[in-house]
Structure formats: structure tokens, C-alpha cells
Protein backbone atom coordinates (compact mmCIF):
# COMPACT_ATOMS: atom_id res chain seq x y z
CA UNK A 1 62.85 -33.05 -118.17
CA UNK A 2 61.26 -29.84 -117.04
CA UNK A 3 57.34 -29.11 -117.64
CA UNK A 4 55.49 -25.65 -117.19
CA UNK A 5 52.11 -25.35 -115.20
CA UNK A 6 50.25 -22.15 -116.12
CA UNK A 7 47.13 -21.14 -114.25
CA UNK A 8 43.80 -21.61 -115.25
CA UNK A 9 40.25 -22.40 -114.59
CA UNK A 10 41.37 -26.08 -115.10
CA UNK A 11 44.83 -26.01 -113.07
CA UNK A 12 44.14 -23.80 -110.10
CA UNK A 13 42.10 -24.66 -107.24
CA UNK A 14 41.11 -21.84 -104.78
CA UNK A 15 41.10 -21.69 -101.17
CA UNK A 16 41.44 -25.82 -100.07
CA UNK A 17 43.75 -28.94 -99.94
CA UNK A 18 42.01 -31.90 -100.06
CA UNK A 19 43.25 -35.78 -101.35
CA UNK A 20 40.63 -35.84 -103.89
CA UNK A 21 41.67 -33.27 -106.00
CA UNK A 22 43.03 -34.43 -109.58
CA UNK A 23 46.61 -34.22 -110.40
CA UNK A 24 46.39 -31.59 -113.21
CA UNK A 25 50.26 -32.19 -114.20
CA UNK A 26 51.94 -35.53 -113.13
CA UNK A 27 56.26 -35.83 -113.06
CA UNK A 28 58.75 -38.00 -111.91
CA UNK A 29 61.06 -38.09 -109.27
CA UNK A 30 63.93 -36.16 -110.09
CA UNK A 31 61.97 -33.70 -112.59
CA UNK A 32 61.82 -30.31 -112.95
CA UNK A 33 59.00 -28.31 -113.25
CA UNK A 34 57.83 -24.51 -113.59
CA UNK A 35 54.76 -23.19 -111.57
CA UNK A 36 53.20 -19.78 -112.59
CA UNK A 37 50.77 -18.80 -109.95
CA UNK A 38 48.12 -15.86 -110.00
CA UNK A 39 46.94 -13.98 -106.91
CA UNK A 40 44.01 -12.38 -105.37
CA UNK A 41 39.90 -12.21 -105.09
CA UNK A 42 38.30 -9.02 -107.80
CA UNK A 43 38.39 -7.39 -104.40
CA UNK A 44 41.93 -7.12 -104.38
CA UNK A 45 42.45 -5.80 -108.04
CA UNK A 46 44.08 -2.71 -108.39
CA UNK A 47 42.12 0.03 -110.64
CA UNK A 48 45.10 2.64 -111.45
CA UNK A 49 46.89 3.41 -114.31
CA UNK A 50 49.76 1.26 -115.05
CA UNK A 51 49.14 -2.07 -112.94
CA UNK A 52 48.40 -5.14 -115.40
CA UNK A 53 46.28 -7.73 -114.64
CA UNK A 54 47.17 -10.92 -116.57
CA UNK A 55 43.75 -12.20 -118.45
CA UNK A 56 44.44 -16.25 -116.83
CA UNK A 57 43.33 -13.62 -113.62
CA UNK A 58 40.02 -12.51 -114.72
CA UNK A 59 39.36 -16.18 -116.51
CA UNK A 60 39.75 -18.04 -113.09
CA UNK A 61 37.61 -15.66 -110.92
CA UNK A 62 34.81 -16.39 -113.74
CA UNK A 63 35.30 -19.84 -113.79
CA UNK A 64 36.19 -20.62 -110.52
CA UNK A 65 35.00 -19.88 -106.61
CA UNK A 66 36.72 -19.97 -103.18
CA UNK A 67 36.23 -22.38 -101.00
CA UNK A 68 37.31 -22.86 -97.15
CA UNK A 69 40.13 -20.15 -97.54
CA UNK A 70 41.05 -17.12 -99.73
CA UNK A 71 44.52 -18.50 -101.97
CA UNK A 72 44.36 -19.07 -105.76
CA UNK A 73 47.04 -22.31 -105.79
CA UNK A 74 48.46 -23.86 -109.30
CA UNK A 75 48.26 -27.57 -109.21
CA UNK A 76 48.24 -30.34 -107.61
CA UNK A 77 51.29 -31.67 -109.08
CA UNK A 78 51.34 -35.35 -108.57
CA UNK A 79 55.04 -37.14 -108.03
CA UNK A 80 55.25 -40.83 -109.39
CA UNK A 81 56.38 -42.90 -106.76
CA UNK A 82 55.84 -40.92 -103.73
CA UNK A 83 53.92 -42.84 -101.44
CA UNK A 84 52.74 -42.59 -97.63
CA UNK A 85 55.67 -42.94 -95.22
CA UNK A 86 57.75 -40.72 -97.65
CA UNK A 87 59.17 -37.24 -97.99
CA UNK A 88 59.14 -35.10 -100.45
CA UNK A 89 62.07 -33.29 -100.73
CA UNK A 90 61.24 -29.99 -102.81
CA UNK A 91 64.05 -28.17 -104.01
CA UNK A 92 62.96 -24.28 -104.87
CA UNK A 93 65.58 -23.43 -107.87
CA UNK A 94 63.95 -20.48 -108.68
CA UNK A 95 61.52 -17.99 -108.19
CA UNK A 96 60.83 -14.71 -110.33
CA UNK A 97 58.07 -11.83 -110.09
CA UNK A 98 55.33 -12.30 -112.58
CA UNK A 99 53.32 -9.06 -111.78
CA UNK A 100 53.99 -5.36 -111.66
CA UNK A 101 51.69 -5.41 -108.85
CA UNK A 102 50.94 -6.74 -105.38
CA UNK A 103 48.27 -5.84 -102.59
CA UNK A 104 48.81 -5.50 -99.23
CA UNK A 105 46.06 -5.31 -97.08
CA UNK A 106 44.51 -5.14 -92.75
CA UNK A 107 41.14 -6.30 -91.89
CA UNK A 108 39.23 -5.85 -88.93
CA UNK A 109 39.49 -8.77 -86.41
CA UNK A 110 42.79 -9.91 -88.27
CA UNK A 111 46.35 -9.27 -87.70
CA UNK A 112 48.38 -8.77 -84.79
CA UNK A 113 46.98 -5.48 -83.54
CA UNK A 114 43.06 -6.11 -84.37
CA UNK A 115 42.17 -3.64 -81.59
CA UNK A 116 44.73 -0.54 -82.51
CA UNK A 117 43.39 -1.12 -85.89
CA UNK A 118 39.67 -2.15 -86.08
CA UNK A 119 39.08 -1.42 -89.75
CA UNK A 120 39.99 -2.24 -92.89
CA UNK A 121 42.98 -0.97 -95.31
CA UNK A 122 43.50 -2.10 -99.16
CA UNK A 123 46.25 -1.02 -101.09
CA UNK A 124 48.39 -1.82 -104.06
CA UNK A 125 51.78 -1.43 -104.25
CA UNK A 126 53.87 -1.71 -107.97
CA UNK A 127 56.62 -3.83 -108.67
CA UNK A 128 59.44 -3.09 -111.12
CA UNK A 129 60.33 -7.21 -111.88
CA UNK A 130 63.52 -6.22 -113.94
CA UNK A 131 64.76 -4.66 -111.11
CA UNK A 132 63.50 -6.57 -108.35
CA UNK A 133 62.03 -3.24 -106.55
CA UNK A 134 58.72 -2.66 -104.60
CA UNK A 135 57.35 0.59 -104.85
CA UNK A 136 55.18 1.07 -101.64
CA UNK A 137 52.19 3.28 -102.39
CA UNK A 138 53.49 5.25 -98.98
CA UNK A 139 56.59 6.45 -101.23
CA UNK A 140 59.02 3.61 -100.06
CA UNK A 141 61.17 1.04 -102.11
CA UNK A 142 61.66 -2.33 -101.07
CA UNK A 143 64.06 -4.81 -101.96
CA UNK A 144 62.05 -7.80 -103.47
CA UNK A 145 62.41 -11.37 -102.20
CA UNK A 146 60.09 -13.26 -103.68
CA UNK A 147 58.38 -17.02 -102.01
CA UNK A 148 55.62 -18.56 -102.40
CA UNK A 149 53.67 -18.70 -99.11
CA UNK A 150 51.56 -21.54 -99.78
CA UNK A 151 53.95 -25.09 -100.96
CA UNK A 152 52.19 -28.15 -99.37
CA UNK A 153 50.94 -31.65 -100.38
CA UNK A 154 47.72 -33.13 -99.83
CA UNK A 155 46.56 -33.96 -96.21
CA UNK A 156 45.46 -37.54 -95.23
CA UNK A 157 42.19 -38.77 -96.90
CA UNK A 158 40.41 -39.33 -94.25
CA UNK A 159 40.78 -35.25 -93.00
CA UNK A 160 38.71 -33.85 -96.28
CA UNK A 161 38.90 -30.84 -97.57
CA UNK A 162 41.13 -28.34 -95.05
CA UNK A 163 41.92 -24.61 -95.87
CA UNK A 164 44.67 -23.09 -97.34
CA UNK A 165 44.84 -20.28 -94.12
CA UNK A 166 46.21 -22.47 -91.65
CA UNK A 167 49.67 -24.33 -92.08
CA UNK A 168 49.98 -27.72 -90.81
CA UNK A 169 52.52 -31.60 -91.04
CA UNK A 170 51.33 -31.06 -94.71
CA UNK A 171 52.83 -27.96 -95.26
CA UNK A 172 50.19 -25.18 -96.82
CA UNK A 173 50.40 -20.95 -95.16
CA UNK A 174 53.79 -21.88 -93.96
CA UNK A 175 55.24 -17.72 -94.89
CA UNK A 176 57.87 -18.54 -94.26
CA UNK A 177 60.59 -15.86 -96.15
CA UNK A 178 63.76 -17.94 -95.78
CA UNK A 179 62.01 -20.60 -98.47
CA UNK A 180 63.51 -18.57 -101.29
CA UNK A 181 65.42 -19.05 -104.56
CA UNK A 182 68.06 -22.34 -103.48
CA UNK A 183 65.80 -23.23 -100.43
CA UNK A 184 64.84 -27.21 -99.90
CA UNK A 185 61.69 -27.90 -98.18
CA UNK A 186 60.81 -31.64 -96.77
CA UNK A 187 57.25 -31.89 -96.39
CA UNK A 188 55.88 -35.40 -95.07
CA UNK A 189 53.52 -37.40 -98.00
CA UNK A 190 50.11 -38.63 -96.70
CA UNK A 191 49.01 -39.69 -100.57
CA UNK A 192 49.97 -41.53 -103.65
CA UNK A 193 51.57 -39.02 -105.50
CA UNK A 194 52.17 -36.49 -102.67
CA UNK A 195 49.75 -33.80 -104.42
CA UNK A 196 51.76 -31.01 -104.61
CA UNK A 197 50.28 -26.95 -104.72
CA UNK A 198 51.74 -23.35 -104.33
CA UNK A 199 50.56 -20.30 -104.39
CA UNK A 200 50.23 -17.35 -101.94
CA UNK A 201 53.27 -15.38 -104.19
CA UNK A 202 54.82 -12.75 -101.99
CA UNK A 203 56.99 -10.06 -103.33
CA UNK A 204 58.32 -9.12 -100.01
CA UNK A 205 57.86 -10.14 -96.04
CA UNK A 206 58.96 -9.38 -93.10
CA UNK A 207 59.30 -12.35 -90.01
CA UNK A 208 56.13 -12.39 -88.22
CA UNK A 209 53.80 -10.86 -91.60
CA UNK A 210 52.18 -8.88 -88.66
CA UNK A 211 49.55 -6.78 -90.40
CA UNK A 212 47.93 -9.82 -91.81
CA UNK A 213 49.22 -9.93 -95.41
CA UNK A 214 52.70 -9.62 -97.22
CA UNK A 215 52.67 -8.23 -100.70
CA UNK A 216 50.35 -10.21 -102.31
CA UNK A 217 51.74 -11.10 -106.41
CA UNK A 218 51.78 -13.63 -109.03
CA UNK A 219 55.08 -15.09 -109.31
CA UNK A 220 56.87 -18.16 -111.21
CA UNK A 221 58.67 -20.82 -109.06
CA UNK A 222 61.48 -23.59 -110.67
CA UNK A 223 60.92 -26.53 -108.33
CA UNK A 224 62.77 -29.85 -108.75
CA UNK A 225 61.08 -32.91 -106.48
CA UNK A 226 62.73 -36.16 -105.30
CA UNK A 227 61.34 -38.95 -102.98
CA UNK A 228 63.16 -39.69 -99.87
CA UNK A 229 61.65 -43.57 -99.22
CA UNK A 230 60.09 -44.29 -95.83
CA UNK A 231 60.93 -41.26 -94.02
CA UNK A 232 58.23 -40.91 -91.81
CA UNK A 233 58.46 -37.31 -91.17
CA UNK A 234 56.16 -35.19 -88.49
CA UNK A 235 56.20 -32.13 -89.69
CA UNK A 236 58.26 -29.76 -92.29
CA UNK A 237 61.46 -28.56 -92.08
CA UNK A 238 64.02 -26.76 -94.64
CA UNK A 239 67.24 -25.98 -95.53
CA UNK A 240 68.69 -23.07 -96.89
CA UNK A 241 72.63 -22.98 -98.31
CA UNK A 242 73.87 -21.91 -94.77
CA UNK A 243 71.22 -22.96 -92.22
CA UNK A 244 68.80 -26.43 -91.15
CA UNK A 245 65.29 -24.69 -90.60
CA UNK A 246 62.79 -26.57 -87.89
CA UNK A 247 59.46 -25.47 -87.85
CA UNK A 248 56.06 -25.66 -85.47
CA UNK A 249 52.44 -24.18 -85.84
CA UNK A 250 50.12 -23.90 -82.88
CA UNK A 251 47.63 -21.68 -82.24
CA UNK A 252 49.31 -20.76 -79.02
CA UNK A 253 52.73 -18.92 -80.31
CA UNK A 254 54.79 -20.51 -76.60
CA UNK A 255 53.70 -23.76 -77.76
CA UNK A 256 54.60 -23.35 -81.46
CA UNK A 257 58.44 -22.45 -80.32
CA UNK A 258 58.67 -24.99 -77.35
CA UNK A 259 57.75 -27.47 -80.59
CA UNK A 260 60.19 -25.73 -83.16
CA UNK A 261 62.86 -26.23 -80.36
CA UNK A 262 62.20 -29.49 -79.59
CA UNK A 263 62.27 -30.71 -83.42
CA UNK A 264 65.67 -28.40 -83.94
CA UNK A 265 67.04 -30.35 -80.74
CA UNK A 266 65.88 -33.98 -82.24
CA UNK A 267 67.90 -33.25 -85.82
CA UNK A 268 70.98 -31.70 -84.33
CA UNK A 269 71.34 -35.21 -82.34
CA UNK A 270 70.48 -36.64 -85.32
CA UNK A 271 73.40 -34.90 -87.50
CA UNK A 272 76.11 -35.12 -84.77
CA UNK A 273 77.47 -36.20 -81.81
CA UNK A 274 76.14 -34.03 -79.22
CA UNK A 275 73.59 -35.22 -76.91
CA UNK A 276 70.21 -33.43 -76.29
CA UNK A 277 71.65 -31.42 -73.35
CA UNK A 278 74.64 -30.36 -75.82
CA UNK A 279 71.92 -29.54 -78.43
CA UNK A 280 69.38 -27.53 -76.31
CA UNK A 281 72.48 -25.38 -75.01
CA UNK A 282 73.77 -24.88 -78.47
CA UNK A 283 70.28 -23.32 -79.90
CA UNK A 284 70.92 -21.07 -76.80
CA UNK A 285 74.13 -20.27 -77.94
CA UNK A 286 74.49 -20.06 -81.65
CA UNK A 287 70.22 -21.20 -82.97
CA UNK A 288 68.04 -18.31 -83.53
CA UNK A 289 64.23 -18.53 -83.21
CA UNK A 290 62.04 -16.74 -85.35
CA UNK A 291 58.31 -15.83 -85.40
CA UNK A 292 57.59 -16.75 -88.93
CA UNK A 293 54.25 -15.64 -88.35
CA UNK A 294 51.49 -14.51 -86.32
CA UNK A 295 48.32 -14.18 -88.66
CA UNK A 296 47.60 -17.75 -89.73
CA UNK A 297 45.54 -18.44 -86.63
CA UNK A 298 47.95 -21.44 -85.98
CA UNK A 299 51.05 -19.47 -85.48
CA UNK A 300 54.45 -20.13 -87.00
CA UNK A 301 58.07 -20.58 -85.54
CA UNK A 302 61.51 -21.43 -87.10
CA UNK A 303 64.25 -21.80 -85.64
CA UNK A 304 67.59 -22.18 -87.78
CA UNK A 305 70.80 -23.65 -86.79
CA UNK A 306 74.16 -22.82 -89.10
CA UNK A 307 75.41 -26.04 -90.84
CA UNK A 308 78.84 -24.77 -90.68
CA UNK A 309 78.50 -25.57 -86.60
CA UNK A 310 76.84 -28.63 -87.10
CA UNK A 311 79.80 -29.64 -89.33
CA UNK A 312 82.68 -29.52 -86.30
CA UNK A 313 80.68 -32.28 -84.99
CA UNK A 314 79.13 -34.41 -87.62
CA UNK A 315 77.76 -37.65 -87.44
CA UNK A 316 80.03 -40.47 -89.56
């Protein structure tokens, strides 16, 4: 059974997770579902000629404010039978440009180079969805490779209402760009239900999303969502077709990839036979370790192993 979620004033909150928050669509396990998702403040709006902005836009910034943090997110999506202990394993089947449009955008005090660049730069960049091209407003083309930066599930009750800039156990500004079209993400559930949101569409990133932003877009994601009972995650990790994705977010980027390592280390055990010394040589060897970002004032790391290694020495 698949269900769509379209955005609007009563299926969008802005800025926040928080446990409290109503389901606004509620599946079960092994369900598909489709999430549209809009993107950006009336700051960001572009004024020229030929960039459309969808009318669900202009009825949630009347409708609806920002609060703790800046992302428009479509949901929550509650997931019967997910319960605390569990994961939720969220398989991305697809995702699609919905806009002919992104923004891109520096602010002073923000980024990685706040100093070299101590003001503030807006601009909007157009999309050609058919073809899957960004048009730069600098004269460039882009391939497009379209995520959603924001996928998490509520936090704990008992933390309130967090914002959506920071990524944390519960998922949320993760940015990461390998959580594309046939990506699984594992995020640990804290609530009945799990709570699920995304938003934050990005057209295209690069590792790291240095100058504070990626191109900012609508886009439409294809997720399908089963419970894995009593898993007692820590934190996130992925999968893609060819790679097992750890991940770690600290404020301090050193401790963020001594973390990501660590984590990669603890499931390569836990797939095969090597021991932790094995392990930590083999991410030497064959794992590489990526910056996933450095502008979500807890930093990001990933660091993805091939499955086809893991495979010579699988676990029975």
C-alpha cells in the first residue's frame, strides 16, 4: 500500500523535532509512502523570470512560523509498531526534483571560511528536472543528485523540542549525499511510532557542504519503512548497494571521525570474522572517511566500508 504526503500548513512543521508533534499520516510496517517536501524562508525566494514557486510554498509561510531552526519538514509520519528499543530501517526508493529552482546561499559567521568571507551571498540557481541538470547562476551545469538532508525520527520525550540544524542518534541535518535513490538508513526509535520527517531537499552537494548550504529545492522522496525489533541502536548508519556507511556528529570534527571509526570497527566485527585489530587495519587499508559536513555546528563524518570485502569474510 503506498500513501502520498503533500505539504501544507497542516503537514509541515518548520524548524523543530519534538515527541509531541501529531502524526499527520500514520502506515504500517512494510508500507510505502511518497513525501513531497517544499523549501525555504520568503527570504530565499527567487524573483526572476522563469523560476516557479509552487502555491503549498506561499500557503505554509502564511500559515506557519519557524521555530528553533530554519527547515520546512513534511510529516511526522508515524510507523505502527515501532516502539523504543527498535530501528527503523528506512529504505529511500526514490527521490525526484520537484522545483526548477534551488538557492544556495553564505552568511556571515557561518560556513567553513566565516573570516575569508564575512558577508552574506543569496543566489538562485535553476534546475531542468527532466534532465536532471543544475544551472549555476555563475554559468556552470551540474549533474543533479538529489537527497533529502533532513530524514530523522522524533528524539526522546523527555529532550523537548530540539532543532532541525544540528544532526544527532535521532537522525535530523545528517547531509549526507550518499543517502540517495536505493540508499537504507537505520535510525534508532525513541517513540511509539518512531515519528518520522524529511525535508532539507538538495539538488546537488558536495562532501563537507562547506559554504554553509547545498542547493536548496523541493523534491519528492519514495520511502518504504520496516521495524527491526529490539535493536537498540546508538546512532545512524546506512547502506548503499555497494558500501556499509557509519556515521558520528560532534562539534569537534577529530572527535566526530575517532567516533565514525570506532562504530565502522564495531559492525565490521559484527559482520565477520576479523577481530577489532583486523578491522581497524582494514578501514586503513580499503575504508574511506569522509567529512560529510562541516556547517551543522555538530560536524559530520562517514566512513564507508565496501560489502564486497566484508563478504570474503562473513559471519555464518
Amino acid at each position: 500500500m503506498t500513501q502520498t504526503l503533500l505539504p501544507s500548513p497542516t503537514t509541515v512543521h518548520w524548524g523543530h523535532f519534538d515527541a509531541a508533534l501529531k502524526p499527520v499520516a500514520t502506515i504500517n510496517a512494510g508500507d510505502t509512502i511518497v513525501i513531497n517536501s517544499v523549501s525555504g524562508a520568503p527570504v530565499n525566494l527567487p524573483t526572476q523570470a522563469g523560476m516557479t514557486i509552487r502555491p503549498e510554498l506561499t500557503a505554509i509561510h502564511a500559515a506557519v512560523k519557524p521555530e528553533v531552526g530554519p527547515h520546512l519538514l513534511t510529516g511526522p509520519v508515524a510507523i505502527r509498531g515501532a516502539m523504543p528499543g527498535d530501528a527503523l530501517r528506512i529504505e529511500i526508493v526514490d527521490v525526484q526534483l520537484a522545483d526548477d529552482w534551488g538557492y544556495n546561499s553564505f552568511k556571515p559567521g557561518m560556513g567553513t571560511l566565516p573570516d575569508d568571507f564575512p558577508y552574506e551571498r543569496l543566489v538562485h540557481h535553476g534546475i531542468d528536472c527532466a534532465k536532471g541538470i543544475v544551472h549555476t547562476s555563475w554559468g556552470m551545469d551540474l549533474p543533479a543528485h538529489p537527497f533529502f538532508g533532513v530524514m530523522g525520527v522524533a528524539p526522546a520525550p523527555e529532550i523537548g523540542r530540539v532543532t532541525t540544524v544540528m544532526p544527532a542518534s535521532f537522525g535530523g541535518n545528517i547531509d549526507n549525499k550518499e543517502l540517495g535513490p536505493g540508499a537504507v538508513l537505520y535510525l534508532p526509535v525513541a517513540v511509539e511510532g518512531a515519528l518520522f520527517s524529511c525535508g532539507d531537499g538538495h539538488a546537488t552537494q558536495g562532501d563537507g557542504e562547506v559554504c554553509l548550504t547545498a542547493v536548496e529545492t523541493g523534491l519528492t522522496g519514495t520511502f518504504k519503512f520496516d521495524v527491526i525489533k529490539n535493536a537498540h541502536l546508538e546512532a545512524p548508519y546506512a547502506e548503499t548497494k555497494t558500501h556499509l556507511i557509519s556515521m558520528a556528529f560532534d562539534e569537534d570534527l577529530n572527535e566526530a571521525a575517532r567516533v565514525a571509526l570506532r562504530r565502522m570497527i564495531a559492525m565490521v566485527v559484527a559482520r565477520t570474522t576479523l577481530t577489532a585489530d583486523d578491522a581497524y587495519m582494514l578501514c586503513s587499508l580499503a575504508g574511506d572517511m569522509h567529512v560529510t559536513q562541516l556547517v551543522n555546528r555538530s560536524k559530520g563524518i562517514h566512513v564507508m566500508m565496501p560489502f564486497a570485502l566484508l563478504e570474503q569474510k562473513k559471519r555464518s
